[in-house]
PDB file of N, CA and C in Angstrom:
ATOM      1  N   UNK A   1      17.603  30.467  55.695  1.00  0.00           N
ATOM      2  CA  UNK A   1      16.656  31.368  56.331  1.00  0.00           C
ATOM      3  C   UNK A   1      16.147  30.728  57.615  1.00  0.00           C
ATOM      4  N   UNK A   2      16.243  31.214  58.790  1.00  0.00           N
ATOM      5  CA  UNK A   2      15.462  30.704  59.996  1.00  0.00           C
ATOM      6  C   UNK A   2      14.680  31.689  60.214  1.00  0.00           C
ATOM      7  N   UNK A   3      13.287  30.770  60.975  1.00  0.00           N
ATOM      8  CA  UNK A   3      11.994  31.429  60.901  1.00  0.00           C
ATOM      9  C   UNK A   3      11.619  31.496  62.366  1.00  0.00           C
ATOM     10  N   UNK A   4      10.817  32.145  62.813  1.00  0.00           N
ATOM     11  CA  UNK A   4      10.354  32.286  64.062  1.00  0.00           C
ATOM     12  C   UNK A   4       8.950  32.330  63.546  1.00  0.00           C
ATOM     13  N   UNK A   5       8.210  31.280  64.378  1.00  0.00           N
ATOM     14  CA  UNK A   5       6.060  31.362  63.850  1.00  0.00           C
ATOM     15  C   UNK A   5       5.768  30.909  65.245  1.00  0.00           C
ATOM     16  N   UNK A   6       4.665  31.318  64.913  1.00  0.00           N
ATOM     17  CA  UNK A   6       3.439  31.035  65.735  1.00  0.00           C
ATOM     18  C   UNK A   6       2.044  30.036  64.748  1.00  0.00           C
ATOM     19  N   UNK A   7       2.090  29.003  65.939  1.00  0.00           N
ATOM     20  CA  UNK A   7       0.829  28.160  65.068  1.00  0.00           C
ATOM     21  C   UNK A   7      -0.586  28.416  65.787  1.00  0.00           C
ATOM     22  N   UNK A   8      -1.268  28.111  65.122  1.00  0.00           N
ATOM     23  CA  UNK A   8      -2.857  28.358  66.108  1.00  0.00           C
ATOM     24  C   UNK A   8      -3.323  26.709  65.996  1.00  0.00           C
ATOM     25  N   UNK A   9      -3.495  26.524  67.087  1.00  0.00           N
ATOM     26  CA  UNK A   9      -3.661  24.527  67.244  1.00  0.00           C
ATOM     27  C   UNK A   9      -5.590  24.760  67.259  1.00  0.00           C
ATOM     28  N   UNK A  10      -5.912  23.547  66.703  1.00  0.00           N
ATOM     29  CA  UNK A  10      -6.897  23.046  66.605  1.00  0.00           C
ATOM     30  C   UNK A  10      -8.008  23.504  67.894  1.00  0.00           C
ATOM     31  N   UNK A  11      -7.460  23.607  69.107  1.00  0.00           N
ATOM     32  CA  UNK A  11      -8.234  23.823  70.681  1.00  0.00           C
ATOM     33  C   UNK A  11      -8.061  25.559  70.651  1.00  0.00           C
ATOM     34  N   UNK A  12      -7.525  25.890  69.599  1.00  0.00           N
ATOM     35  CA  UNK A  12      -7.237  27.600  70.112  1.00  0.00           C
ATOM     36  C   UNK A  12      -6.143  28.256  70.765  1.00  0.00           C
ATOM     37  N   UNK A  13      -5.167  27.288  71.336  1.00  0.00           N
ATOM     38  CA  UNK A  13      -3.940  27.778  71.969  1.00  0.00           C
ATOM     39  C   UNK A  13      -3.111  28.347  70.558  1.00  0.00           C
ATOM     40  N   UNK A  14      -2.181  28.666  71.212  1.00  0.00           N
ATOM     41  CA  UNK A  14      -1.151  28.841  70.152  1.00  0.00           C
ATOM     42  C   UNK A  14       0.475  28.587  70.782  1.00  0.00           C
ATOM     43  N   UNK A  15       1.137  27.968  69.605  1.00  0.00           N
ATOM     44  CA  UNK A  15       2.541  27.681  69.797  1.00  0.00           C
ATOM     45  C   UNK A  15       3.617  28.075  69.271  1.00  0.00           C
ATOM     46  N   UNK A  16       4.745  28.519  69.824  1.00  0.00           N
ATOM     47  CA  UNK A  16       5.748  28.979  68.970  1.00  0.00           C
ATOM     48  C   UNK A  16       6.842  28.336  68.958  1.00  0.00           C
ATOM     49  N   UNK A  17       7.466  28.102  67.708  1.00  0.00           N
ATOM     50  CA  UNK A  17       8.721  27.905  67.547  1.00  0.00           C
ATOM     51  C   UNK A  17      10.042  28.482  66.604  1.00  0.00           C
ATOM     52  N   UNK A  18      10.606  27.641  66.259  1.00  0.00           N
ATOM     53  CA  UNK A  18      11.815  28.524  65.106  1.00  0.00           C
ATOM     54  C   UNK A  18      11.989  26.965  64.362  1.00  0.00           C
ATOM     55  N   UNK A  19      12.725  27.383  63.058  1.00  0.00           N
ATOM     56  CA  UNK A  19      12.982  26.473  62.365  1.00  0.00           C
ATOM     57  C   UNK A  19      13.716  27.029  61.424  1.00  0.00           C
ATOM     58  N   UNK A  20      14.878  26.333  60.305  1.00  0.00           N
ATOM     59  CA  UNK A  20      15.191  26.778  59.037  1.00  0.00           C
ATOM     60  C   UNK A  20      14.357  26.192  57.886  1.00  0.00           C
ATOM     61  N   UNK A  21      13.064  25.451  57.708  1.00  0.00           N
ATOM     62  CA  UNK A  21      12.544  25.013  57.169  1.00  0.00           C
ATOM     63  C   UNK A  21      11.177  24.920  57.517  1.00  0.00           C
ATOM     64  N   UNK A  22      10.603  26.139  57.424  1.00  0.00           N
ATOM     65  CA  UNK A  22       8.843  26.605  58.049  1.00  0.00           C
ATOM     66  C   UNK A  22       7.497  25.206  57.379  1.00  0.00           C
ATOM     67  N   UNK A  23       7.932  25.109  55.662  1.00  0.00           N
ATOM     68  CA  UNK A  23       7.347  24.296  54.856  1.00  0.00           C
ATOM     69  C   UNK A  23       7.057  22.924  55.592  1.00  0.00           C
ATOM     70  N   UNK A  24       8.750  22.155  55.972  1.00  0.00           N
ATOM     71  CA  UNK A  24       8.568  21.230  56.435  1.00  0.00           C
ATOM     72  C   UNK A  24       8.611  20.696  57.912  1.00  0.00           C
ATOM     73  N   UNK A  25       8.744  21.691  58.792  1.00  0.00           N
ATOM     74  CA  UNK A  25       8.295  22.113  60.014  1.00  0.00           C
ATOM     75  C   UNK A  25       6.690  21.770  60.394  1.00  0.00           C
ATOM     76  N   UNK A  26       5.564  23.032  59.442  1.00  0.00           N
ATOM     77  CA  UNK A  26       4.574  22.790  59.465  1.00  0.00           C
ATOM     78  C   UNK A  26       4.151  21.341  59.303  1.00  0.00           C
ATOM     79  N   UNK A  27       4.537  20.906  57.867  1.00  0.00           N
ATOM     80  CA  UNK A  27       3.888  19.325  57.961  1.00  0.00           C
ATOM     81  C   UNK A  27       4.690  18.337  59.006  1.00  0.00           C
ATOM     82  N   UNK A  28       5.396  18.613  59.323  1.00  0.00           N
ATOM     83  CA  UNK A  28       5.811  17.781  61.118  1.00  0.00           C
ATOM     84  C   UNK A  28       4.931  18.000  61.707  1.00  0.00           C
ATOM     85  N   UNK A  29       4.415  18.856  61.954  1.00  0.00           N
ATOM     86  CA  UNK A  29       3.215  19.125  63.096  1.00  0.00           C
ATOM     87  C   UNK A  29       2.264  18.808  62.911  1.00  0.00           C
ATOM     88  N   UNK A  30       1.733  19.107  61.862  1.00  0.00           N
ATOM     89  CA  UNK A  30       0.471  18.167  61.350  1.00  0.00           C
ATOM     90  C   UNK A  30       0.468  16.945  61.101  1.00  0.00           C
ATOM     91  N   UNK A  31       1.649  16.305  60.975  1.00  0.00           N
ATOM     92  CA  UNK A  31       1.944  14.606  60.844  1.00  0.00           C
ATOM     93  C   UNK A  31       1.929  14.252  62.572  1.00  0.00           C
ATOM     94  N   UNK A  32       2.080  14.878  63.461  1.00  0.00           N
ATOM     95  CA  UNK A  32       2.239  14.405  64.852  1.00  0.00           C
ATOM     96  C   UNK A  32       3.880  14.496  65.126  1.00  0.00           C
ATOM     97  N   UNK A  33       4.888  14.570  64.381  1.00  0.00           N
ATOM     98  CA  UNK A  33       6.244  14.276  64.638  1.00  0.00           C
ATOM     99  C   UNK A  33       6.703  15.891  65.037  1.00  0.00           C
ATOM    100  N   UNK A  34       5.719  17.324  65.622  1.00  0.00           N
ATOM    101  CA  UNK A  34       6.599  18.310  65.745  1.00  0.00           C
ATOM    102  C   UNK A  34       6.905  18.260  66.708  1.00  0.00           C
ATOM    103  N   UNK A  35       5.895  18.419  67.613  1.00  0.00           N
ATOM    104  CA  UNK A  35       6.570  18.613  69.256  1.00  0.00           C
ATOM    105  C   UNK A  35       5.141  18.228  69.792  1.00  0.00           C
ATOM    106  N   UNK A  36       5.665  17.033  71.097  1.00  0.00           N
ATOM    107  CA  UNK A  36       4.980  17.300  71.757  1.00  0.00           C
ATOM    108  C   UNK A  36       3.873  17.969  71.957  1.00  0.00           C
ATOM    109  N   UNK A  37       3.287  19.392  72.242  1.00  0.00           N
ATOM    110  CA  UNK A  37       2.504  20.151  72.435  1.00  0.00           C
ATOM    111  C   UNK A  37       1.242  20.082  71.822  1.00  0.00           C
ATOM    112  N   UNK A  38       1.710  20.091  69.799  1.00  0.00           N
ATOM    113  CA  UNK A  38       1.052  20.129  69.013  1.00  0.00           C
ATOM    114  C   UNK A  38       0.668  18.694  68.381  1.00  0.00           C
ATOM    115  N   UNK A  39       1.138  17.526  68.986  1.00  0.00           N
ATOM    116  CA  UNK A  39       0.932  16.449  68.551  1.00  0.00           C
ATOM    117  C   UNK A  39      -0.753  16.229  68.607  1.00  0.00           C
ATOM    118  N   UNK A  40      -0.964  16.440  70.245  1.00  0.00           N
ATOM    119  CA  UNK A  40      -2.295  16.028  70.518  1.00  0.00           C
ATOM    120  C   UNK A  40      -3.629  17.289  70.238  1.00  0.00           C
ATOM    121  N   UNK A  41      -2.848  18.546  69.500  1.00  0.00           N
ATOM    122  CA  UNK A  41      -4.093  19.723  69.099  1.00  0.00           C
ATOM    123  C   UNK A  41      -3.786  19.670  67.810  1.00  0.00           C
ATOM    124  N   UNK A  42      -4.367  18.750  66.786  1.00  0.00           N
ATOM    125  CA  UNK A  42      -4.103  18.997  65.485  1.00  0.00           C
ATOM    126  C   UNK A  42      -5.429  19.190  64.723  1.00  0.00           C
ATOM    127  N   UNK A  43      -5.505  19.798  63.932  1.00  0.00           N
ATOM    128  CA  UNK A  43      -4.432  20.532  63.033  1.00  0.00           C
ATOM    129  C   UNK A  43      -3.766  21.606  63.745  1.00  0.00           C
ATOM    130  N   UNK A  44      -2.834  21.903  63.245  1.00  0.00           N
ATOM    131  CA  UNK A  44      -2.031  23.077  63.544  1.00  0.00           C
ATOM    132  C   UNK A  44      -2.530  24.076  62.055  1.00  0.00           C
ATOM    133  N   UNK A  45      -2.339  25.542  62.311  1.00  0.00           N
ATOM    134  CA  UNK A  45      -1.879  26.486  61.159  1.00  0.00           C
ATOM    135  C   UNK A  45      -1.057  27.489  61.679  1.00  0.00           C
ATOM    136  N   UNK A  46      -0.563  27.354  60.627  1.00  0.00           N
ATOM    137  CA  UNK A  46       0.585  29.245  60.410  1.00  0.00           C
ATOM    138  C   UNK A  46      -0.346  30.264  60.939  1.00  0.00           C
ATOM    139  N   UNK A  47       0.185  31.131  61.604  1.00  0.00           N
ATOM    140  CA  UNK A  47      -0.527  32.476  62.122  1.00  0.00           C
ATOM    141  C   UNK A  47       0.400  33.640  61.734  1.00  0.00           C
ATOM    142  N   UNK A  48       1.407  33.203  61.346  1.00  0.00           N
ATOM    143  CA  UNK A  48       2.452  34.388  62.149  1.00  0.00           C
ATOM    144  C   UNK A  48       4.594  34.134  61.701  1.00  0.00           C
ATOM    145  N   UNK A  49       4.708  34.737  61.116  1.00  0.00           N
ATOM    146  CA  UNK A  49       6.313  34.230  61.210  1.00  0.00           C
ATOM    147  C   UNK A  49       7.221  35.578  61.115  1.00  0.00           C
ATOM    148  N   UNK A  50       8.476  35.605  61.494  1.00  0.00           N
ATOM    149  CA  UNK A  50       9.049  36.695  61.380  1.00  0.00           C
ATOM    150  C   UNK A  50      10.436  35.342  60.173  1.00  0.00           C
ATOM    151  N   UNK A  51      11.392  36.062  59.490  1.00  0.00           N
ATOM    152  CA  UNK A  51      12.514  35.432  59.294  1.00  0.00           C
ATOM    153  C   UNK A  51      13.892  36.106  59.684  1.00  0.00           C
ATOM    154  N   UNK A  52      15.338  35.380  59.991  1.00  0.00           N
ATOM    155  CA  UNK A  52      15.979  35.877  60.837  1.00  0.00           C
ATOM    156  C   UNK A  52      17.443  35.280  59.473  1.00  0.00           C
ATOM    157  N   UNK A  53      18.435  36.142  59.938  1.00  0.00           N
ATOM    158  CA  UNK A  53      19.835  35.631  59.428  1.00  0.00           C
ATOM    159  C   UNK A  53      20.090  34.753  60.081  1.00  0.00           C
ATOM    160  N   UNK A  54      19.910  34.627  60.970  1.00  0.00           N
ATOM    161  CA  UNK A  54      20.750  33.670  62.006  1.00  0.00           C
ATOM    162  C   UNK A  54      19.860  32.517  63.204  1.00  0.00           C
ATOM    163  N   UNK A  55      20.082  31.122  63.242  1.00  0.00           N
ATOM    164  CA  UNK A  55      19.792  30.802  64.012  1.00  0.00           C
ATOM    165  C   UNK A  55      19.476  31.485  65.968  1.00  0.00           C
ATOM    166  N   UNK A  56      20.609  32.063  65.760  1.00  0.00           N
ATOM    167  CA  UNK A  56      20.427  32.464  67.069  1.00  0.00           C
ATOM    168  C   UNK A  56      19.212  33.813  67.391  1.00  0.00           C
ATOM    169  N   UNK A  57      18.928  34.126  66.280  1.00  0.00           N
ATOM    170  CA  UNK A  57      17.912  35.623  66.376  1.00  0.00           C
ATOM    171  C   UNK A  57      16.780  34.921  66.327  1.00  0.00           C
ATOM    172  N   UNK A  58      16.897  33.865  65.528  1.00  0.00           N
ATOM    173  CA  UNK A  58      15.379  33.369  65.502  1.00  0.00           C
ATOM    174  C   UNK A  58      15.199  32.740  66.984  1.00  0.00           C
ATOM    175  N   UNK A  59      15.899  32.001  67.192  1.00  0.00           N
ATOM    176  CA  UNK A  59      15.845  31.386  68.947  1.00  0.00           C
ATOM    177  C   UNK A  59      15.422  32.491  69.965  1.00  0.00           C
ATOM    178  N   UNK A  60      15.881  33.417  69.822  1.00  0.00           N
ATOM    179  CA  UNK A  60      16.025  34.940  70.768  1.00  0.00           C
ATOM    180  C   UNK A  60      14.730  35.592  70.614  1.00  0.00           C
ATOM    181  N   UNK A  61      13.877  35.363  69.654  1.00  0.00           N
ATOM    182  CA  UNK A  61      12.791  35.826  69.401  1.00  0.00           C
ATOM    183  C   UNK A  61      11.881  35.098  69.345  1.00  0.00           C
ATOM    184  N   UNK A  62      12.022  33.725  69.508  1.00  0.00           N
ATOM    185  CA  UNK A  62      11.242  32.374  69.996  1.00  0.00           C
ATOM    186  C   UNK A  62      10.574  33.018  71.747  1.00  0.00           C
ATOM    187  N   UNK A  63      12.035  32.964  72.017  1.00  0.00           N
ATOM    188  CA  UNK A  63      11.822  33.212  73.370  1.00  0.00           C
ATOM    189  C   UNK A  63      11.181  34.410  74.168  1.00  0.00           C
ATOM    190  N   UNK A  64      11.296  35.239  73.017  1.00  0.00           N
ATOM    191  CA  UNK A  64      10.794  36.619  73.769  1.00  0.00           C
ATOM    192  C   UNK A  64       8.902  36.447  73.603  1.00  0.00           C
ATOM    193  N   UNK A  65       8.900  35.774  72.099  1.00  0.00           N
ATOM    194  CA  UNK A  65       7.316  35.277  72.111  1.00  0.00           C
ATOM    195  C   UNK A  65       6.859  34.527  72.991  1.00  0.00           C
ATOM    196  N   UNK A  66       7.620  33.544  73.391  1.00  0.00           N
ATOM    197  CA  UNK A  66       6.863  32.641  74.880  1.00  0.00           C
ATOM    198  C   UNK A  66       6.765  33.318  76.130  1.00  0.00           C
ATOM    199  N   UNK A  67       7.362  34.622  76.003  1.00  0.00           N
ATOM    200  CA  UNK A  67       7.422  35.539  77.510  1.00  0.00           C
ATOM    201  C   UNK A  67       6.003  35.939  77.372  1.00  0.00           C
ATOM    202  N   UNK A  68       5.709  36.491  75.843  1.00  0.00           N
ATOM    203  CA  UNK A  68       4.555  37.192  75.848  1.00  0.00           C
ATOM    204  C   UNK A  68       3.303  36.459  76.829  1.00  0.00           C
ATOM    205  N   UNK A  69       2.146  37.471  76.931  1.00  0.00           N
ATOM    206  CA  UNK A  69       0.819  37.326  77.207  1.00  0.00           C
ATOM    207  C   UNK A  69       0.066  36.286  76.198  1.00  0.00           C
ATOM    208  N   UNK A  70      -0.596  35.942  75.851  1.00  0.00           N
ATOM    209  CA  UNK A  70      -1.779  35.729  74.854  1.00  0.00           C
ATOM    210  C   UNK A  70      -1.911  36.739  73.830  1.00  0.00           C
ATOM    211  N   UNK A  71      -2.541  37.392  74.917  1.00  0.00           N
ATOM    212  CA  UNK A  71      -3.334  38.924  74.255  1.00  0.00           C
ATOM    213  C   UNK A  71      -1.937  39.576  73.509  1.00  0.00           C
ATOM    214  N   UNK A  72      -0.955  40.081  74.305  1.00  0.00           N
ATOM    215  CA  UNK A  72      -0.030  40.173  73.233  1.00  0.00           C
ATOM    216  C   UNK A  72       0.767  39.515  72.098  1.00  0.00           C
ATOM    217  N   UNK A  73       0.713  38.346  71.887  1.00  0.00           N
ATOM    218  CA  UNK A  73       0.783  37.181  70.934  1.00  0.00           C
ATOM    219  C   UNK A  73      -0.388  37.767  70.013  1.00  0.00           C
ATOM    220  N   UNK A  74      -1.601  37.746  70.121  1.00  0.00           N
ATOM    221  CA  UNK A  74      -2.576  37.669  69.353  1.00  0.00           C
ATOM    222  C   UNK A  74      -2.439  39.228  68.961  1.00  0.00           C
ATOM    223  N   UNK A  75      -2.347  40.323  69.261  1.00  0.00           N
ATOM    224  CA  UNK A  75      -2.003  42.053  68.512  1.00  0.00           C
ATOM    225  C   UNK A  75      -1.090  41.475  67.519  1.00  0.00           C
ATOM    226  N   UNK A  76       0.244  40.749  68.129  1.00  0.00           N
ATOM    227  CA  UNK A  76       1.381  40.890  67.173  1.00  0.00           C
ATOM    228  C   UNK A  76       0.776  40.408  66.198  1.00  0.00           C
ATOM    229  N   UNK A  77       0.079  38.723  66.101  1.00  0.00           N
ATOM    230  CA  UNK A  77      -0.417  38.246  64.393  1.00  0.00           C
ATOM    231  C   UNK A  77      -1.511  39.234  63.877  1.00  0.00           C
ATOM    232  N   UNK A  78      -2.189  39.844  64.951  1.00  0.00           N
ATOM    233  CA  UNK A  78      -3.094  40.807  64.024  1.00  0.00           C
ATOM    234  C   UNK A  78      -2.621  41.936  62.689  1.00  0.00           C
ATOM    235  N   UNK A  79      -1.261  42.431  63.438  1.00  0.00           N
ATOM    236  CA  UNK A  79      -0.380  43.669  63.114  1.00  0.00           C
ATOM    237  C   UNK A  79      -0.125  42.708  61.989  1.00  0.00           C
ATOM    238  N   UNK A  80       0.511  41.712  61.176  1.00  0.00           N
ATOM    239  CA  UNK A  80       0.943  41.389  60.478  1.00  0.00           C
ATOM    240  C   UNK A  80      -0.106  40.598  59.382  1.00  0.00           C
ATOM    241  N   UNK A  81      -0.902  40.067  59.834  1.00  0.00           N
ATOM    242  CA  UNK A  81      -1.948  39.751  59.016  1.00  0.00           C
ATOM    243  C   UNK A  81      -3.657  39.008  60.047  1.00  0.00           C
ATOM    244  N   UNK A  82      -4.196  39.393  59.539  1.00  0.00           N
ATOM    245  CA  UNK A  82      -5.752  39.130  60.293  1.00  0.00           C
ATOM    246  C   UNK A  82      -5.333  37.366  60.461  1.00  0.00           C
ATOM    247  N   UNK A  83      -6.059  37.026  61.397  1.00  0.00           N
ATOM    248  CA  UNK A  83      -6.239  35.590  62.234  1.00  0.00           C
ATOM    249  C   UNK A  83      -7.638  34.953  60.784  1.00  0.00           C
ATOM    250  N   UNK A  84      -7.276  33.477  60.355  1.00  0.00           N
ATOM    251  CA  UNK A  84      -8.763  33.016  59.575  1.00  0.00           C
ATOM    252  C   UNK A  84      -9.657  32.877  60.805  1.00  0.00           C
TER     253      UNK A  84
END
């Protein structure tokens, strides 16, 4: 299964990536070993994930989320489940 999420970092930004392993993805990020970005806004949380057949859909939809706005980032996790 590959996943496409969105995290909500500790400062309020939010980050997206893909992975075939969301479980141990997340605790990368919260250990400091995910990326860059989220090393130095931790904690990280789940906001948001779609799942894909294929590596490449999840990548393709990585990318279309980093095109987004904010504001449209933040409708999409609303539409799928309320923000804590």
């Amino acid at each position: 299964m590959n996943v496409t999420y969105i995290l909500k970092c500790s400062d309020g930004t939010l980050y997206t990536g893909w992975t075939n392993d969301i479980e141990k993805r997340l605790k990368a990020h919260n250990e400091g070993k995910g990326a860059k970005y989220t090393k130095s806004r931790r904690p990280v949380k789940l906001v948001y994930f779609e799942t894909f057949e294929t590596r490449q859909e999840a990548m393709k939809r990585e990318a279309a989320i980093k095109r987004m706005k904010k504001e449209d980032k933040l409708r999409l996790i609303l539409q799928k489940r309320p923000l804590p």
